[in-house]
N, C-alpha and C. Protein backbone atom coordinates (compact mmCIF):
# COMPACT_ATOMS: atom_id res chain seq x y z
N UNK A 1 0.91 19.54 -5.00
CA UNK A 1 0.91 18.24 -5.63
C UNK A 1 0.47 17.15 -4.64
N UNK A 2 1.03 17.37 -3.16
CA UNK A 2 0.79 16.11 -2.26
C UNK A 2 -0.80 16.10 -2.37
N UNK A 3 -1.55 17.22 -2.34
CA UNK A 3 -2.86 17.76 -1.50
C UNK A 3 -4.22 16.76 -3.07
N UNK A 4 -3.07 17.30 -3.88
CA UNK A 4 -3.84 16.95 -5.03
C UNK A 4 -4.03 15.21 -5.38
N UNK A 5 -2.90 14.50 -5.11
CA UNK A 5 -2.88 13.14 -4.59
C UNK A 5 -3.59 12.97 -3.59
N UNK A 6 -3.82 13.17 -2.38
CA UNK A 6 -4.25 13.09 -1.37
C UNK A 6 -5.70 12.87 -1.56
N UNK A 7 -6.22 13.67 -2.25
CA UNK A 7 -7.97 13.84 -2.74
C UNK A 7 -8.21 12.98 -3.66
N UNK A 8 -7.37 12.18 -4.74
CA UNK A 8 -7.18 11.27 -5.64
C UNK A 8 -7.22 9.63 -5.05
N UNK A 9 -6.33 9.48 -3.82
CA UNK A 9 -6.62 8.31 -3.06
C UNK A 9 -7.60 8.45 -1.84
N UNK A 10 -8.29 9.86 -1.78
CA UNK A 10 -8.95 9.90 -0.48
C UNK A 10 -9.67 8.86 -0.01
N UNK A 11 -10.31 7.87 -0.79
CA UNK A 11 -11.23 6.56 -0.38
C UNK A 11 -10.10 6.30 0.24
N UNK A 12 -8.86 6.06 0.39
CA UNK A 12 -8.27 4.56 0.82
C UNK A 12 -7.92 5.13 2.32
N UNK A 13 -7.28 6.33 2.29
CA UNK A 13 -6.25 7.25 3.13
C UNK A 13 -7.45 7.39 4.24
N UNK A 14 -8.70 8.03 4.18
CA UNK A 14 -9.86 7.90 5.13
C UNK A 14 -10.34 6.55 6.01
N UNK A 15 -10.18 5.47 5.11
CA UNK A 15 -10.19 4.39 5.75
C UNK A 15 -9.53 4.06 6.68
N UNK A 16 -7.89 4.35 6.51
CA UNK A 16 -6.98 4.46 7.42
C UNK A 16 -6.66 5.23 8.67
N UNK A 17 -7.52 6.45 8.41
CA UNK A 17 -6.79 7.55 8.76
C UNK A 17 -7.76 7.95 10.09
N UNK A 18 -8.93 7.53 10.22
CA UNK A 18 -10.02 7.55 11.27
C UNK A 18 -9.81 6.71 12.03
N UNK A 19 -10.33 7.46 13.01
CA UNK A 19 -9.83 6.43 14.85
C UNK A 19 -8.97 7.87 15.48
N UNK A 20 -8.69 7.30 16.55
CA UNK A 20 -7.71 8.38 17.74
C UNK A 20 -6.52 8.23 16.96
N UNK A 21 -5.80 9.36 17.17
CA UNK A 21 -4.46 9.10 17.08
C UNK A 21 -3.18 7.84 17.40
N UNK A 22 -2.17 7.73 16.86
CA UNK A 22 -1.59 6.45 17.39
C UNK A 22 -0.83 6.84 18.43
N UNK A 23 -0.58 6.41 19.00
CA UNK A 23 0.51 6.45 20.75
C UNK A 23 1.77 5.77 20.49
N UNK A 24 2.00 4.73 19.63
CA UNK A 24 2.86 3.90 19.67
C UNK A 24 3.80 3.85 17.94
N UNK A 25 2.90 5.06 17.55
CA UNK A 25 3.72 5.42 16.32
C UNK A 25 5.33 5.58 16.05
N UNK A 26 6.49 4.95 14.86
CA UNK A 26 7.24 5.81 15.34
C UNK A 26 7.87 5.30 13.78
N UNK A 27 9.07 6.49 13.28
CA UNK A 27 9.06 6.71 12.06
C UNK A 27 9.43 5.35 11.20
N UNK A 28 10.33 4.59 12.09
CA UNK A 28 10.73 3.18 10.93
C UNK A 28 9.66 2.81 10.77
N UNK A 29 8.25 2.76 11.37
CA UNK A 29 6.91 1.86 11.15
C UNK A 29 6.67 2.57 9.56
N UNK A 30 7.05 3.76 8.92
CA UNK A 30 6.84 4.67 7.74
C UNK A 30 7.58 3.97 6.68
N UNK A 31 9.08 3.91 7.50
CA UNK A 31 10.40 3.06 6.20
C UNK A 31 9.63 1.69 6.08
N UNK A 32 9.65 0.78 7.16
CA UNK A 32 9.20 -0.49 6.44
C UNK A 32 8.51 -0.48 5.73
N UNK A 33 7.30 -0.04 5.93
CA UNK A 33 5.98 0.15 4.95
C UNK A 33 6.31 1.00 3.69
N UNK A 34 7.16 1.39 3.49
CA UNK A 34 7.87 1.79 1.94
C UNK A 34 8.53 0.59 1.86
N UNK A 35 9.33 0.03 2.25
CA UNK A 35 9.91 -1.01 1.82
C UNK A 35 9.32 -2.24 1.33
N UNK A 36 8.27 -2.27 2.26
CA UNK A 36 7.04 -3.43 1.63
C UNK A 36 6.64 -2.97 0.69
N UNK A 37 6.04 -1.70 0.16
CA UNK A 37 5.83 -1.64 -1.10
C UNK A 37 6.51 -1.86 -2.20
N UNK A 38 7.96 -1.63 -2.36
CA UNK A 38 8.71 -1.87 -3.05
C UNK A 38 9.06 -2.80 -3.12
N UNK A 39 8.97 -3.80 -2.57
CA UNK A 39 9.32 -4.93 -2.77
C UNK A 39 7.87 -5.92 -3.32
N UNK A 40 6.73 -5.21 -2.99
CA UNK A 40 5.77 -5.66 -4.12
C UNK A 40 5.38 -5.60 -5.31
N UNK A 41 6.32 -4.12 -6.03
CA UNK A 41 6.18 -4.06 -6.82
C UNK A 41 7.13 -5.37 -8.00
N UNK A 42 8.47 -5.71 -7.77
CA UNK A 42 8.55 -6.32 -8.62
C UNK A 42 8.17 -7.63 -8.44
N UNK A 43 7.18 -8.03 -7.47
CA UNK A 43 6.22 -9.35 -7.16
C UNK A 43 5.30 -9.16 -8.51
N UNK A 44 4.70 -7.77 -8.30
CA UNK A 44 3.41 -8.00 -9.22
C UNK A 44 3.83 -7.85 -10.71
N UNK A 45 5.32 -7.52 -11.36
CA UNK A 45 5.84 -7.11 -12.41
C UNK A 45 5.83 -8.59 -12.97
N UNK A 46 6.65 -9.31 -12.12
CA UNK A 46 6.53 -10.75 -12.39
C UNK A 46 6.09 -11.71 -12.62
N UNK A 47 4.46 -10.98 -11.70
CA UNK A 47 3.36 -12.31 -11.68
C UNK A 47 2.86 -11.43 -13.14
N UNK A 48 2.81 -10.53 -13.18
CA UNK A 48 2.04 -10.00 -14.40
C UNK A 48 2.91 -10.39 -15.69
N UNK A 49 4.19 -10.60 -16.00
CA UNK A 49 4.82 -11.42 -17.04
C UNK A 49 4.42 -12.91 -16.83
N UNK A 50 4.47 -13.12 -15.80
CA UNK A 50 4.07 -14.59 -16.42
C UNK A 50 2.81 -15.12 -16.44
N UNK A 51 1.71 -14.03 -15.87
CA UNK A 51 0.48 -14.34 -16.56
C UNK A 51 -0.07 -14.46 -17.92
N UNK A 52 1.05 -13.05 -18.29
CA UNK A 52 0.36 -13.25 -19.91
C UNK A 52 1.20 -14.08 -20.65
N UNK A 53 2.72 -14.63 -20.05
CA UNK A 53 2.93 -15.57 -21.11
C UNK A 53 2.33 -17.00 -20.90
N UNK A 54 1.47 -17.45 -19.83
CA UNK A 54 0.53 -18.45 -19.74
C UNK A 54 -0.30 -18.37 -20.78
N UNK A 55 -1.04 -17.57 -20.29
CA UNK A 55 -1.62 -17.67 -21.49
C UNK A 55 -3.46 -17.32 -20.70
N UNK A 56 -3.47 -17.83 -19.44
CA UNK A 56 -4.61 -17.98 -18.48
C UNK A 56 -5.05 -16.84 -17.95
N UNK A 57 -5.76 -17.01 -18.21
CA UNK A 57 -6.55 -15.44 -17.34
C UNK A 57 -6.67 -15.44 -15.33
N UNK A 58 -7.25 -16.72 -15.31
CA UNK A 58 -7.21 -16.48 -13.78
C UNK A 58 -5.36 -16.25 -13.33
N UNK A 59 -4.40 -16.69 -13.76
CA UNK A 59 -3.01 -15.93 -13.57
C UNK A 59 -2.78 -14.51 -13.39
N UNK A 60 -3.77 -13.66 -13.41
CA UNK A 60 -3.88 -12.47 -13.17
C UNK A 60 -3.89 -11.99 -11.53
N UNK A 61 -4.74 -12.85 -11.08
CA UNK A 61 -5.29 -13.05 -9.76
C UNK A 61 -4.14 -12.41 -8.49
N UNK A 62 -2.74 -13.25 -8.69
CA UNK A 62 -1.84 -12.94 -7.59
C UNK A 62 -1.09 -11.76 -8.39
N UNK A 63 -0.94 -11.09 -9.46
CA UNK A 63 -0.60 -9.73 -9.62
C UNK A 63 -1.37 -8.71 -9.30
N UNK A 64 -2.93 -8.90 -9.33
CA UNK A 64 -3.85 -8.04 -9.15
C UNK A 64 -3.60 -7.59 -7.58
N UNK A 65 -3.61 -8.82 -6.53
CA UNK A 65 -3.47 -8.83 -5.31
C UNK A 65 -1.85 -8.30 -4.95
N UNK A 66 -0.65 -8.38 -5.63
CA UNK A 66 0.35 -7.85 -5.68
C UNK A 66 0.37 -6.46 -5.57
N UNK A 67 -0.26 -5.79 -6.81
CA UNK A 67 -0.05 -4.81 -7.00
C UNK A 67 -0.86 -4.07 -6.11
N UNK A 68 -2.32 -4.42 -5.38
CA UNK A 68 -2.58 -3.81 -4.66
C UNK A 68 -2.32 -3.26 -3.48
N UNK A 69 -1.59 -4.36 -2.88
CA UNK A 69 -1.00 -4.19 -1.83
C UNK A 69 0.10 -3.19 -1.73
N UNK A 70 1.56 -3.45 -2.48
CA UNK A 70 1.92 -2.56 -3.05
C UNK A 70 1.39 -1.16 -3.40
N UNK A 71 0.32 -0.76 -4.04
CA UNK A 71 0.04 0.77 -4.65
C UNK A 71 -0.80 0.99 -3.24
N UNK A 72 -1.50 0.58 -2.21
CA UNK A 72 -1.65 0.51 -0.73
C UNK A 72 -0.75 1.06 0.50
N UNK A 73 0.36 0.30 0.18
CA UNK A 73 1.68 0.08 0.83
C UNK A 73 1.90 1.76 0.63
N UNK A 74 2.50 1.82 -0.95
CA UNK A 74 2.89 3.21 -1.38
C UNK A 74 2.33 3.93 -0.66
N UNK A 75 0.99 4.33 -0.97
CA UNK A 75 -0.09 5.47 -0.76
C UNK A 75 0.09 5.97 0.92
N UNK A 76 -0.17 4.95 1.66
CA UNK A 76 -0.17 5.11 3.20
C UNK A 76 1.16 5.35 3.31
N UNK A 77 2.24 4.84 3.10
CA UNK A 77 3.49 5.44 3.76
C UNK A 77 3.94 6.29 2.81
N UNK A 78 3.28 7.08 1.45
CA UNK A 78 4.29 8.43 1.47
C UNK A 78 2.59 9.67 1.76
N UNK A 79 1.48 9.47 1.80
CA UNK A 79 0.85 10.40 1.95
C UNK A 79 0.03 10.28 3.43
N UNK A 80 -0.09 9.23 3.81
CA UNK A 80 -0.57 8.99 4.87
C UNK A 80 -0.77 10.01 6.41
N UNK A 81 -0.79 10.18 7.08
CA UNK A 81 -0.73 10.50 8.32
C UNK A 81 -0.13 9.24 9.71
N UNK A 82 0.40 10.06 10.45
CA UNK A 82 1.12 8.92 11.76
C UNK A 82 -0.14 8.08 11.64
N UNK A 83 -1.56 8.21 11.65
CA UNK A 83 -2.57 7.48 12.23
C UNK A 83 -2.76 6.17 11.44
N UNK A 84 -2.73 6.96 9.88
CA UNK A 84 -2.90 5.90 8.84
C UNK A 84 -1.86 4.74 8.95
N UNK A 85 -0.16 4.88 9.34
CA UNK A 85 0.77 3.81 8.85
C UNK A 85 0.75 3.37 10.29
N UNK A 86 0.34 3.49 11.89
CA UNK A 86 0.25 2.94 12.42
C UNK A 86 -0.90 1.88 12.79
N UNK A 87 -2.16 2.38 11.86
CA UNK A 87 -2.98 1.32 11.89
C UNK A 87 -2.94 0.43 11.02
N UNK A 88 -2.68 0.90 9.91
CA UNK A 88 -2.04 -0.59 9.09
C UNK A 88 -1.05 -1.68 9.76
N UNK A 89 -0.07 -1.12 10.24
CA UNK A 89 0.04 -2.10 10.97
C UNK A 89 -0.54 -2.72 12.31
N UNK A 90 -1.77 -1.97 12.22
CA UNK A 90 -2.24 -2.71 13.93
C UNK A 90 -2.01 -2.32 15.19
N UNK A 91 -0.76 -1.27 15.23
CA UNK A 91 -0.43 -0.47 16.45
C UNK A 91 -1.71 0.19 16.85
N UNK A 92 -1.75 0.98 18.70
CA UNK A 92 -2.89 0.75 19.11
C UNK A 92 -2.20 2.15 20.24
């Protein structure tokens, strides 16, 4: 199942996942970055209720960007590799 996900987000996870290995990796850098996701998700639940009860279309805008980050967030810290969740954050 992971392998089969894995090939499903492969655009994003490749992006991440190229370069040397990280040196300065270490597992809470994995928890936060779940935690940031989760905590985007009910950002974008929110912005996405109250876009459509606006009524406005550009109100879409900061759920779209919510949720990406978030389904991002997800992806790299549960399928990722050490390389991928330490370069998201910038470790070196």
């Amino acid at each position: 199942m992971k392998e089969q996900l894995r090939s499903i987000f492969a655009p994003v996870l490749a992006y991440f996942e190229k370069g040397e290995p990280a040196a300065s990796y270490r597992p809470s850098h994995r928890k936060v970055l779940l935690a940031l996701g989760l905590l985007f998700l009910p950002l974008c639940a929110v912005s996405t209720y109250l876009a459509f009860t606006s009524g406005q279309l550009a109100s879409l805008i900061p759920a779209v960007i919510f949720g990406l980050v978030s389904l991002v967030s997800l992806v790299v810290a549960t399928l990722g590799n050490d390389t991928a969740v330490a370069r998201i954050w910038g470790l070196k």
